[in-house]
PDB file of N, CA and C in Angstrom:
ATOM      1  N   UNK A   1       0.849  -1.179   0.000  1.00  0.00           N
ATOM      2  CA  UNK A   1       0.000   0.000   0.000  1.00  0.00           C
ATOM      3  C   UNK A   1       0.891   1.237   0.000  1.00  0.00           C
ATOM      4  N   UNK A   2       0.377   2.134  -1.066  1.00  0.00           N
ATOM      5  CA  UNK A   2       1.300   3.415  -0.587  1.00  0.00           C
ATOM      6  C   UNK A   2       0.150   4.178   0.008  1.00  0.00           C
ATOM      7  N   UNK A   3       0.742   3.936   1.267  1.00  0.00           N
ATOM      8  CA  UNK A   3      -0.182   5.000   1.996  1.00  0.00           C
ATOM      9  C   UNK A   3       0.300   6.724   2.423  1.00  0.00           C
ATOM     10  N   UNK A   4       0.995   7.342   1.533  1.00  0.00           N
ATOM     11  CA  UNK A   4       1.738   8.599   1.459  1.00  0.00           C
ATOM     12  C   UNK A   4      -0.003   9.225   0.575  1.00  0.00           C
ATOM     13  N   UNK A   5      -0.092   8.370   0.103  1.00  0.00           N
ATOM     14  CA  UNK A   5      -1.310   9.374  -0.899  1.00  0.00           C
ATOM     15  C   UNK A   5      -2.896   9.129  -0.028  1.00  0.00           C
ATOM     16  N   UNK A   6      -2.799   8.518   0.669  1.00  0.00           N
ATOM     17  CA  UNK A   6      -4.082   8.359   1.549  1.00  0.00           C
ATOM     18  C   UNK A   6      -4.119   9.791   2.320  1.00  0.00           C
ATOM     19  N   UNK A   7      -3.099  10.517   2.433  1.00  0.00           N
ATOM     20  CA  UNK A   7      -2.895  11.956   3.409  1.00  0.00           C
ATOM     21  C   UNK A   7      -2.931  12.807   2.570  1.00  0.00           C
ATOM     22  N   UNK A   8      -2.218  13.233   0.979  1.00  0.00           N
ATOM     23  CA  UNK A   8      -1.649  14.073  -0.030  1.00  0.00           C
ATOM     24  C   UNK A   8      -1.617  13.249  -1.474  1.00  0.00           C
ATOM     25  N   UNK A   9      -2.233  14.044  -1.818  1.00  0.00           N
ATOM     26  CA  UNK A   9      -2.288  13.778  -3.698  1.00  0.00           C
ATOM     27  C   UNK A   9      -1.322  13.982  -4.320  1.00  0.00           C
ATOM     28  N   UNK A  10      -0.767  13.469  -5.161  1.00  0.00           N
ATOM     29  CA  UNK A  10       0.508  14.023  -5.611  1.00  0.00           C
ATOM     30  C   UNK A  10       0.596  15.323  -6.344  1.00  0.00           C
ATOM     31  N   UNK A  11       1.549  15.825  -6.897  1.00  0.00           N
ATOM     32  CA  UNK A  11       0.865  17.675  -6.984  1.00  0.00           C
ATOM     33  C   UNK A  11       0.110  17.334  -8.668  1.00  0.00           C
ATOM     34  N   UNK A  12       1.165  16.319  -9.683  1.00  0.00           N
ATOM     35  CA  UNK A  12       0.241  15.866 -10.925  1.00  0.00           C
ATOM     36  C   UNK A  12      -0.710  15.475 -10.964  1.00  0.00           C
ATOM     37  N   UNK A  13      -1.748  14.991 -10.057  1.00  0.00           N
ATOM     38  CA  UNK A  13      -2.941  14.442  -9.709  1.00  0.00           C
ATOM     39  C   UNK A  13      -3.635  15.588  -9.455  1.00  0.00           C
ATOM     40  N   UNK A  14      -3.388  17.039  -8.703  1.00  0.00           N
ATOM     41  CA  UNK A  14      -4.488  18.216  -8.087  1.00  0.00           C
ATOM     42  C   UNK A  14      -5.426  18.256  -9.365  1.00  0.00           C
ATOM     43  N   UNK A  15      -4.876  18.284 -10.466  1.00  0.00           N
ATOM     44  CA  UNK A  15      -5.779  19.052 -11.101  1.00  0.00           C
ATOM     45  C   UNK A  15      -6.915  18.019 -11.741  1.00  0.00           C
ATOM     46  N   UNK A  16      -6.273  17.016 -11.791  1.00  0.00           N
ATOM     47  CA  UNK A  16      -7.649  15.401 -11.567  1.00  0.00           C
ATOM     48  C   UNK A  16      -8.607  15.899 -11.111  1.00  0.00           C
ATOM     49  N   UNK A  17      -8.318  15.930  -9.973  1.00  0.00           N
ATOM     50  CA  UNK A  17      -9.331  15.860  -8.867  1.00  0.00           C
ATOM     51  C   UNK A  17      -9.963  17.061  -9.191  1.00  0.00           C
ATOM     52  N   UNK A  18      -9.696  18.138  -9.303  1.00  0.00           N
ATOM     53  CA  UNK A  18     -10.731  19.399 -10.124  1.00  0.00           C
ATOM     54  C   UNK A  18     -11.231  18.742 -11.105  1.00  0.00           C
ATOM     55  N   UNK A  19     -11.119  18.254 -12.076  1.00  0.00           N
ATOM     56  CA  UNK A  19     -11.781  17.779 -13.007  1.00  0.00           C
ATOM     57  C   UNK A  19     -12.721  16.953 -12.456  1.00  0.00           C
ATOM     58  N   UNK A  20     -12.295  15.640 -11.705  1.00  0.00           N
ATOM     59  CA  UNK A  20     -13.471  14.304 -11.646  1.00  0.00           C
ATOM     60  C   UNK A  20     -14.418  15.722 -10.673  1.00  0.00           C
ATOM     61  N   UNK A  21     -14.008  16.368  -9.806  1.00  0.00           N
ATOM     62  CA  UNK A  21     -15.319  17.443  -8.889  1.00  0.00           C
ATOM     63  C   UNK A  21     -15.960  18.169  -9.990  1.00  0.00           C
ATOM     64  N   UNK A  22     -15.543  18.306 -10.969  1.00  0.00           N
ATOM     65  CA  UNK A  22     -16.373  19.473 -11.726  1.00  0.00           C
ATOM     66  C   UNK A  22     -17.381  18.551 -12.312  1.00  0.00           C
ATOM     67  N   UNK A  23     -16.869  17.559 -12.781  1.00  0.00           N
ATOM     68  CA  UNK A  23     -17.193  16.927 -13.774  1.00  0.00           C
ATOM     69  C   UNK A  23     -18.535  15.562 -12.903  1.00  0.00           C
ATOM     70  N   UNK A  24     -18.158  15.412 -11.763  1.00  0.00           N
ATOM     71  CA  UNK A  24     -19.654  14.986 -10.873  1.00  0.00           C
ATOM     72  C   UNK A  24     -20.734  15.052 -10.753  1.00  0.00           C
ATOM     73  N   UNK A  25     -21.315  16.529 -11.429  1.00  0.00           N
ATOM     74  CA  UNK A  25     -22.172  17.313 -11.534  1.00  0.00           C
ATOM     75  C   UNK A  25     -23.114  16.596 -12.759  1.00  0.00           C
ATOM     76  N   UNK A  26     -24.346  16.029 -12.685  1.00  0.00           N
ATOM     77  CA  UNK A  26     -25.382  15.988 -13.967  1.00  0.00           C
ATOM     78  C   UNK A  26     -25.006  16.912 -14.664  1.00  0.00           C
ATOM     79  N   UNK A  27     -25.335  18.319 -14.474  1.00  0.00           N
ATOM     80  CA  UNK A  27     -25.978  19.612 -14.757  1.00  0.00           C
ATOM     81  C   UNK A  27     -24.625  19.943 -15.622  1.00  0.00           C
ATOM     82  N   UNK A  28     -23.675  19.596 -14.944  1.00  0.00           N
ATOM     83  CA  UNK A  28     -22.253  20.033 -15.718  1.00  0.00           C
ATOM     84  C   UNK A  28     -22.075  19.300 -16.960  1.00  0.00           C
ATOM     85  N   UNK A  29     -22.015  17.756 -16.441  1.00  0.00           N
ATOM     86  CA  UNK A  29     -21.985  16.467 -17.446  1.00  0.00           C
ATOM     87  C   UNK A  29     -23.002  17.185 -18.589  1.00  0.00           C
ATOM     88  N   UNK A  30     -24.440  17.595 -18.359  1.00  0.00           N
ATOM     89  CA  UNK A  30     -25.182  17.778 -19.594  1.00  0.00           C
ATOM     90  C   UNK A  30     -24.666  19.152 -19.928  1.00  0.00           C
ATOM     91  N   UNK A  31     -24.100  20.066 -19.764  1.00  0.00           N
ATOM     92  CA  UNK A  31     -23.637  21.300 -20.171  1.00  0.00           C
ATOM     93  C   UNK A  31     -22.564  20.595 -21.129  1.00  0.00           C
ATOM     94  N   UNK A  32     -21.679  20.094 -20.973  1.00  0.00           N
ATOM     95  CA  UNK A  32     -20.718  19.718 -21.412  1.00  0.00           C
ATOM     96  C   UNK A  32     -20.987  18.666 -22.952  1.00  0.00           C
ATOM     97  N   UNK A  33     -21.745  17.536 -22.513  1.00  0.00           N
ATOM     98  CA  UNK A  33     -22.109  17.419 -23.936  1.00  0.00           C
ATOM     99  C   UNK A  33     -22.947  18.160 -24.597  1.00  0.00           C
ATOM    100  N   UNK A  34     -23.540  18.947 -24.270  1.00  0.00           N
ATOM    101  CA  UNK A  34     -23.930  19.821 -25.518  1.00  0.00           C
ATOM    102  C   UNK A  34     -23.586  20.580 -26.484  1.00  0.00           C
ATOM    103  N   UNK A  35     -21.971  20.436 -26.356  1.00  0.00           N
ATOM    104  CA  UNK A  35     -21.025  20.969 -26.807  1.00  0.00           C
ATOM    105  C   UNK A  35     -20.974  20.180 -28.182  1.00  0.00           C
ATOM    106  N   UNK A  36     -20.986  20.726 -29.579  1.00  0.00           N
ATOM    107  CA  UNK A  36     -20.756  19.531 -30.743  1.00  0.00           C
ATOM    108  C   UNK A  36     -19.227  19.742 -30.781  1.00  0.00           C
ATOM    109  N   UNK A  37     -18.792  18.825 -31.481  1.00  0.00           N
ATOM    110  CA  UNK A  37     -17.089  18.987 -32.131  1.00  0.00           C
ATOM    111  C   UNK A  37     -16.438  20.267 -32.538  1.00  0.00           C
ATOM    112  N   UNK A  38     -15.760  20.923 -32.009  1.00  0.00           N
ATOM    113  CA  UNK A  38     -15.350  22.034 -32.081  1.00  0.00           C
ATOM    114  C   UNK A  38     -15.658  23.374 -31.819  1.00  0.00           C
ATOM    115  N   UNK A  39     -17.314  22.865 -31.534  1.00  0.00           N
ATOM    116  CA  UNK A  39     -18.419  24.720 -31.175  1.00  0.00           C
ATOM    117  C   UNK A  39     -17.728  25.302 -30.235  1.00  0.00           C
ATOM    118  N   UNK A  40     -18.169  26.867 -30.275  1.00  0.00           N
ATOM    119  CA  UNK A  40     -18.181  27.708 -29.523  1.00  0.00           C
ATOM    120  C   UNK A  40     -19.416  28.230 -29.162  1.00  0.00           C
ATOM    121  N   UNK A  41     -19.785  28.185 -27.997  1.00  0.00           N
ATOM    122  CA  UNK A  41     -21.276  28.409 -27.194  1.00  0.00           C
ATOM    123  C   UNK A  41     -21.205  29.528 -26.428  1.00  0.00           C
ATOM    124  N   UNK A  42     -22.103  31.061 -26.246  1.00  0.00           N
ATOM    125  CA  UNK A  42     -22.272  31.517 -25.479  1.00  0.00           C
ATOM    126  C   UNK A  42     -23.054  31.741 -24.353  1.00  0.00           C
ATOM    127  N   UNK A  43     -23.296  31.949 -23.649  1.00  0.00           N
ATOM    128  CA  UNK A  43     -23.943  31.698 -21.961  1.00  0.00           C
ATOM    129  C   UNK A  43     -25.554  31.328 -22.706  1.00  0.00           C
ATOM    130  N   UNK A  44     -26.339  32.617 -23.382  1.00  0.00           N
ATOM    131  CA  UNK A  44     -27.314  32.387 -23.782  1.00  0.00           C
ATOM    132  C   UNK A  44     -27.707  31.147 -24.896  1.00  0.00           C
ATOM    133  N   UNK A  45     -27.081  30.524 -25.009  1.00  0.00           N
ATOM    134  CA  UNK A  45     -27.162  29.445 -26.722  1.00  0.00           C
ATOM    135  C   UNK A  45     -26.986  28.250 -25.509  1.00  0.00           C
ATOM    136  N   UNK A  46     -26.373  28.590 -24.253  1.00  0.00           N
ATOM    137  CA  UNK A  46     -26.517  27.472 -23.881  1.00  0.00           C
ATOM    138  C   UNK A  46     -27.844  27.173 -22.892  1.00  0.00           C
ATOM    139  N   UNK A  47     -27.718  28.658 -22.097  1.00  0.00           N
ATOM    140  CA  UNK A  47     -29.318  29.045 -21.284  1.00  0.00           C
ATOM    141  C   UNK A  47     -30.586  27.892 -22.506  1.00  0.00           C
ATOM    142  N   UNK A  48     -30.542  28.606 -23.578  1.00  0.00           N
ATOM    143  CA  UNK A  48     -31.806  28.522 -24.157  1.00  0.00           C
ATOM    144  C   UNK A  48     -31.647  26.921 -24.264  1.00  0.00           C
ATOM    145  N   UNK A  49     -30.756  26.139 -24.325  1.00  0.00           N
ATOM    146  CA  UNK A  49     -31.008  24.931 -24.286  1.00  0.00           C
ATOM    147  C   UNK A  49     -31.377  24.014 -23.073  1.00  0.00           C
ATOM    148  N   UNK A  50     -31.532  24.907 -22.252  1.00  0.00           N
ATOM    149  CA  UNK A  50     -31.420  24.312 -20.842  1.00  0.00           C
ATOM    150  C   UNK A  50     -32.619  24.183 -19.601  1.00  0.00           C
ATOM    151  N   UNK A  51     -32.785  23.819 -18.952  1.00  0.00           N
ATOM    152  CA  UNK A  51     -33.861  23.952 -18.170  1.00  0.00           C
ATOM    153  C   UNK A  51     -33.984  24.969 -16.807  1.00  0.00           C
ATOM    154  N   UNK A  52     -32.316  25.809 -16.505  1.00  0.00           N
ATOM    155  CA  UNK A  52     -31.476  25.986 -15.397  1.00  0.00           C
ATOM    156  C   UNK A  52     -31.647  27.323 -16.151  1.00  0.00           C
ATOM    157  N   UNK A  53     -31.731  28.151 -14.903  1.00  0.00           N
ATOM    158  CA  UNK A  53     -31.427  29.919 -14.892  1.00  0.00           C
ATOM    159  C   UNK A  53     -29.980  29.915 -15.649  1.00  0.00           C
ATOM    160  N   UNK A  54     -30.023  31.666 -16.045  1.00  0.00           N
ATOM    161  CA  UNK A  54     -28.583  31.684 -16.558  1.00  0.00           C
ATOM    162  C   UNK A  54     -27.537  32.281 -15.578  1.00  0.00           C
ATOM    163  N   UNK A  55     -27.969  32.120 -13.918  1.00  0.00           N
ATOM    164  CA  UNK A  55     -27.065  32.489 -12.903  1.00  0.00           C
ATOM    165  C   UNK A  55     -26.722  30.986 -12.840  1.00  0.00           C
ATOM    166  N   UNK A  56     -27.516  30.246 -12.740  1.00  0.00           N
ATOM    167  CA  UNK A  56     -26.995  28.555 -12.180  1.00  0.00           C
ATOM    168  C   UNK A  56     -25.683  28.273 -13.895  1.00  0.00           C
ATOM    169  N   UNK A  57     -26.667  28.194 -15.028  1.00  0.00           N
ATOM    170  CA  UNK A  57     -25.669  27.736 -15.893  1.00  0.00           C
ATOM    171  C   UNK A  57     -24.541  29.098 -16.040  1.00  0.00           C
ATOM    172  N   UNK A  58     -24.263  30.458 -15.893  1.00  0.00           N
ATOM    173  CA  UNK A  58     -23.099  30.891 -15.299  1.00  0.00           C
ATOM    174  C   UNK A  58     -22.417  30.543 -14.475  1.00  0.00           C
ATOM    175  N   UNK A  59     -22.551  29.722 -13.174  1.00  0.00           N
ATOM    176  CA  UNK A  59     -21.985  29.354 -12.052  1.00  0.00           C
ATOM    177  C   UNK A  59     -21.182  28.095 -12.672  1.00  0.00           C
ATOM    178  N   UNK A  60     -22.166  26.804 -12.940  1.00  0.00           N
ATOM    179  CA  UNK A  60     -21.681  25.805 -13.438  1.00  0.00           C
ATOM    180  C   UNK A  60     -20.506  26.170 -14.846  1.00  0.00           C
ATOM    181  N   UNK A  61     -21.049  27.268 -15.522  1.00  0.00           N
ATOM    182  CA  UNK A  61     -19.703  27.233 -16.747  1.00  0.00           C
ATOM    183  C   UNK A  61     -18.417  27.789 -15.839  1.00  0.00           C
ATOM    184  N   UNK A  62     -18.275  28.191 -14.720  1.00  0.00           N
ATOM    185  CA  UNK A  62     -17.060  29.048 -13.855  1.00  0.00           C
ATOM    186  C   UNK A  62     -16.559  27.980 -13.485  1.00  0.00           C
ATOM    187  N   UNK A  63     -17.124  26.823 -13.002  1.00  0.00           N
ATOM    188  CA  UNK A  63     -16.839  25.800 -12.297  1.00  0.00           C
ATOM    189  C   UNK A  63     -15.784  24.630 -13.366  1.00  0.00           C
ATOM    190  N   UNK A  64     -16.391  24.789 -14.278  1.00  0.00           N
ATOM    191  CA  UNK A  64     -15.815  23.853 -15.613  1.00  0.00           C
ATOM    192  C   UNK A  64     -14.381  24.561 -16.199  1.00  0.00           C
ATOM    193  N   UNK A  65     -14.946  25.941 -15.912  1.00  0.00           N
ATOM    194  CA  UNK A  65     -13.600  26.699 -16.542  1.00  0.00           C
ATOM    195  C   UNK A  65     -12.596  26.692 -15.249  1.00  0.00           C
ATOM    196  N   UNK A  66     -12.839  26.723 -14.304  1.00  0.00           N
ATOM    197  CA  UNK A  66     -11.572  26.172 -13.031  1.00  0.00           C
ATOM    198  C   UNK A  66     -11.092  25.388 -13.422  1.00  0.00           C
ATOM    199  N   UNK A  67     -11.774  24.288 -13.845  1.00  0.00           N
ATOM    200  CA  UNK A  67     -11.086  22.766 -13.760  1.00  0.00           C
ATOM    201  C   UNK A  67     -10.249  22.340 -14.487  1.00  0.00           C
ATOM    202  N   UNK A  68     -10.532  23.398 -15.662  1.00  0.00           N
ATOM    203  CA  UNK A  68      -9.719  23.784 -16.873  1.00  0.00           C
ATOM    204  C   UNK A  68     -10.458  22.455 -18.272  1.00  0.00           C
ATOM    205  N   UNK A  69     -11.712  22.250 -17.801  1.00  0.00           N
ATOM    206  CA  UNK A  69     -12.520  21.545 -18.592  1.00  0.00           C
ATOM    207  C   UNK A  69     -13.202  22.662 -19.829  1.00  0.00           C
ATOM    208  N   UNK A  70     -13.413  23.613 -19.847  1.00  0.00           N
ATOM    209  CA  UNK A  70     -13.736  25.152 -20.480  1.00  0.00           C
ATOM    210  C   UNK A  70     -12.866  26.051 -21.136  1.00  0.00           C
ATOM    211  N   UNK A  71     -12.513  26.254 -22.363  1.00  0.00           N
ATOM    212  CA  UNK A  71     -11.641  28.202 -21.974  1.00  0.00           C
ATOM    213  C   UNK A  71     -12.924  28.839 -22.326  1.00  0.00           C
ATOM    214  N   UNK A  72     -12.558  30.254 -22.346  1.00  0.00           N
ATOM    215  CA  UNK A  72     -13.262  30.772 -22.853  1.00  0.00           C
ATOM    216  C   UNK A  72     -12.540  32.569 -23.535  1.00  0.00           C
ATOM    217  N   UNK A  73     -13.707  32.911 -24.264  1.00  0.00           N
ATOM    218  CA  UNK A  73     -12.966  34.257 -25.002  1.00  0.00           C
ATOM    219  C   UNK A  73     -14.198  35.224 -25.115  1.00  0.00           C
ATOM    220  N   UNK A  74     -13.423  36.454 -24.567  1.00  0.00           N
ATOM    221  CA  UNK A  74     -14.564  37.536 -24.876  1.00  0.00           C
ATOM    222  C   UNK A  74     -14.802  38.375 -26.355  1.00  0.00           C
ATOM    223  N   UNK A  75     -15.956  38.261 -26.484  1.00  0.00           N
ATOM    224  CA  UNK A  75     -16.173  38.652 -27.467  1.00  0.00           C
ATOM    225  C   UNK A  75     -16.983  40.048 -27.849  1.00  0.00           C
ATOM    226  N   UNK A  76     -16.961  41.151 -27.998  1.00  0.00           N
ATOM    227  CA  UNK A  76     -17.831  42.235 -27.572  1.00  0.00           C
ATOM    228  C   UNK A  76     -17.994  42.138 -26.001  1.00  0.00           C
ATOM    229  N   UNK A  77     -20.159  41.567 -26.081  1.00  0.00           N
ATOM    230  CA  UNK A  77     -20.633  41.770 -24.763  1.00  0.00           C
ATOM    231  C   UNK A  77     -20.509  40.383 -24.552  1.00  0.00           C
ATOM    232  N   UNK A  78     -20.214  39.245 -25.061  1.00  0.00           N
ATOM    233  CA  UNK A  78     -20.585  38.161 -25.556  1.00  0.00           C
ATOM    234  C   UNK A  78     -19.358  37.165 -24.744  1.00  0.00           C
ATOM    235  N   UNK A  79     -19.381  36.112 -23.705  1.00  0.00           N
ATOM    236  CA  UNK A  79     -18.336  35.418 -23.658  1.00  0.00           C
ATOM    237  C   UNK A  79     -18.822  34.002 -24.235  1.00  0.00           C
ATOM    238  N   UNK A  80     -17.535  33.552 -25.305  1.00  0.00           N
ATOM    239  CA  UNK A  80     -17.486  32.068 -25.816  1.00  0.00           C
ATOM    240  C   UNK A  80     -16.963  31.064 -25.177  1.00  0.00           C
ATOM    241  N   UNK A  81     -17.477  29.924 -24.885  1.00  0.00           N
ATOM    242  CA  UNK A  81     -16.791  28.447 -24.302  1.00  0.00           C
ATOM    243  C   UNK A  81     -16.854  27.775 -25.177  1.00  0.00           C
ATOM    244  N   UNK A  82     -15.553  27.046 -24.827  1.00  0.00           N
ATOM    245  CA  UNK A  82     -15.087  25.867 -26.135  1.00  0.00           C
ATOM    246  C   UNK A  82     -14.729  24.648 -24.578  1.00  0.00           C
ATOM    247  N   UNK A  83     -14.707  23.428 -24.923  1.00  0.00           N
ATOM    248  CA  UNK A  83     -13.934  22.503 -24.350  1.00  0.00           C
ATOM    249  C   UNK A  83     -12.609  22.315 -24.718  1.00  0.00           C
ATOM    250  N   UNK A  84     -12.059  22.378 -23.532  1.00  0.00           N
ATOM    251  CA  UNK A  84     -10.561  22.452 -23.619  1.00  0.00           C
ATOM    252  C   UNK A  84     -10.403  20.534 -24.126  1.00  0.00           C
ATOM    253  N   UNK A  85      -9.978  20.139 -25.042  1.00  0.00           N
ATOM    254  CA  UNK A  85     -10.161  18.704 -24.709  1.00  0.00           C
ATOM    255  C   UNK A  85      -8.481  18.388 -24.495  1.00  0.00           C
ATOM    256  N   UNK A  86      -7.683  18.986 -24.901  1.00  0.00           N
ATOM    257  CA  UNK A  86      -6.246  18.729 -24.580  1.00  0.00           C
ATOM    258  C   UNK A  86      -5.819  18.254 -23.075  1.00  0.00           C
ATOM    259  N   UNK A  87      -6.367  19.327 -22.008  1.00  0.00           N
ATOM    260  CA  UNK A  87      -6.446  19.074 -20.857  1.00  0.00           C
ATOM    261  C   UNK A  87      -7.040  17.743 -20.690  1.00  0.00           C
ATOM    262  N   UNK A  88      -8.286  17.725 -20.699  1.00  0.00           N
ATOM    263  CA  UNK A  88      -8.998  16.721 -20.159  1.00  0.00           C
ATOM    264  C   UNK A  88      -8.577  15.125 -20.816  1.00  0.00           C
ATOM    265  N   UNK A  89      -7.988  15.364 -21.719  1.00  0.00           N
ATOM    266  CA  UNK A  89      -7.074  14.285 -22.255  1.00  0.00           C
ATOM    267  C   UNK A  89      -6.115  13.651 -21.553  1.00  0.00           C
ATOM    268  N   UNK A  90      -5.663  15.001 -21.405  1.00  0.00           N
ATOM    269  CA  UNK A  90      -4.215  14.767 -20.676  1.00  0.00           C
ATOM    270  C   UNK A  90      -4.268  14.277 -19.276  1.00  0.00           C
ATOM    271  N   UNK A  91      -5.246  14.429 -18.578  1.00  0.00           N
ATOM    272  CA  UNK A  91      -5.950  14.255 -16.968  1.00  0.00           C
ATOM    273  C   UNK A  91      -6.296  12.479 -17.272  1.00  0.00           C
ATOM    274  N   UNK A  92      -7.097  12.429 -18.298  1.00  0.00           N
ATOM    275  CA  UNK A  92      -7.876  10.883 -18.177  1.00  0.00           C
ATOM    276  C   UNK A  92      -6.312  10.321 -18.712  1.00  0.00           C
ATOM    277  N   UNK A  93      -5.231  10.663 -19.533  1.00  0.00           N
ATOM    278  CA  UNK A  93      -4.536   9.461 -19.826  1.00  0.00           C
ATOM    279  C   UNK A  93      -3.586   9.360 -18.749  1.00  0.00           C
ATOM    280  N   UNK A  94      -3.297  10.226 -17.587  1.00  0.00           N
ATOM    281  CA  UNK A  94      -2.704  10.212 -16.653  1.00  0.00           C
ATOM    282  C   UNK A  94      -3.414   8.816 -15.935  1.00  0.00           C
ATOM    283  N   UNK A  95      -4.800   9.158 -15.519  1.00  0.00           N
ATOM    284  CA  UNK A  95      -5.276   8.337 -14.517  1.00  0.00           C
ATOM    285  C   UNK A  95      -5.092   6.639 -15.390  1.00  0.00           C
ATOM    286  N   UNK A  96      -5.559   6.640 -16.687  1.00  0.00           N
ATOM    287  CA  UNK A  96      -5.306   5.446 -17.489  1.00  0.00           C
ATOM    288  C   UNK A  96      -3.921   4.958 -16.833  1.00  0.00           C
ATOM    289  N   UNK A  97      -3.154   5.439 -17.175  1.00  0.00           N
ATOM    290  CA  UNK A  97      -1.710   5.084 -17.350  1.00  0.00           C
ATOM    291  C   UNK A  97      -0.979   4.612 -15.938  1.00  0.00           C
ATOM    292  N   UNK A  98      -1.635   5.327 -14.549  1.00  0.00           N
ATOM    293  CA  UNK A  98      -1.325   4.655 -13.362  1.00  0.00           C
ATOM    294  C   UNK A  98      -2.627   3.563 -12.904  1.00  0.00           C
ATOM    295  N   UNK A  99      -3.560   3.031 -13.869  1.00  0.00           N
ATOM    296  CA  UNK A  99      -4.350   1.899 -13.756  1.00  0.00           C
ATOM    297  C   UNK A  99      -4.092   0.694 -14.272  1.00  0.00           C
ATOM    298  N   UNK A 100      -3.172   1.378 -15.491  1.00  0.00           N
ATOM    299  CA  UNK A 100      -2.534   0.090 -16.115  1.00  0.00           C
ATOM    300  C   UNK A 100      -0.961  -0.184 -15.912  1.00  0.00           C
ATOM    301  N   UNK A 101      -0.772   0.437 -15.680  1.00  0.00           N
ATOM    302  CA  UNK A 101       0.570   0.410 -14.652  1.00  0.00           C
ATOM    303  C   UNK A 101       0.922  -0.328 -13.485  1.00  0.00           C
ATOM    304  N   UNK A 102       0.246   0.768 -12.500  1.00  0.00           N
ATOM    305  CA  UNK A 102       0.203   0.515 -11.219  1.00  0.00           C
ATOM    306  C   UNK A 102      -0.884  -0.702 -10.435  1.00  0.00           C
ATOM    307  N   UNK A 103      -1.899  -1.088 -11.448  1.00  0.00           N
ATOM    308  CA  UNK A 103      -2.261  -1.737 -10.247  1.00  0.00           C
ATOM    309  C   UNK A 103      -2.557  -3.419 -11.150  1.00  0.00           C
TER     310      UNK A 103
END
């Protein structure tokens, strides 16, 4: 057992763990696929698809963009989200790679 990580995450792992927390969320999970291949979505394009105020789906897109699951770019009055998928790539082949590895 390595029990060093039962106390402390390793520092390459922090940002995992932002991800699997962001990413826990229904509300996030369905924000997130609604995303097609390559779109750029603004708050309202995503509001109107949604069942959730546009303070809740503002909150939840802040939350995604922490995790670094989101960027985003201002545009005029207008902010765009894209999925970062590089990151989130890079997060799941981490965890892959100490599953098939390590255990």
């Amino acid at each position: 057992m390595i029990s060093s990580y039962l106390h402390k995450l390793p520092d390459e792992w922090l940002d995992g763990s932002e991800l699997f927390v962001a990413l826990g969320d229904a509300h996030r999970q369905r924000i997130l696929l609604s995303f097609e291949a390559g779109e750029r979505l603004n708050v309202g394009q995503i509001v109107s698809n949604s069942t959730l105020s546009r303070t809740a789906i503002s909150h939840h897109l802040q939350v995604l963009k922490r995790a670094g699951v989101l960027e985003s770019e201002k545009v005029g009055k207008e902010v765009y989200f894209w999925i970062n998928k590089q990151h989130i790539t890079s997060i799941l082949q981490r965890v892959l790679t100490y599953v098939e590895d390590m255990t």
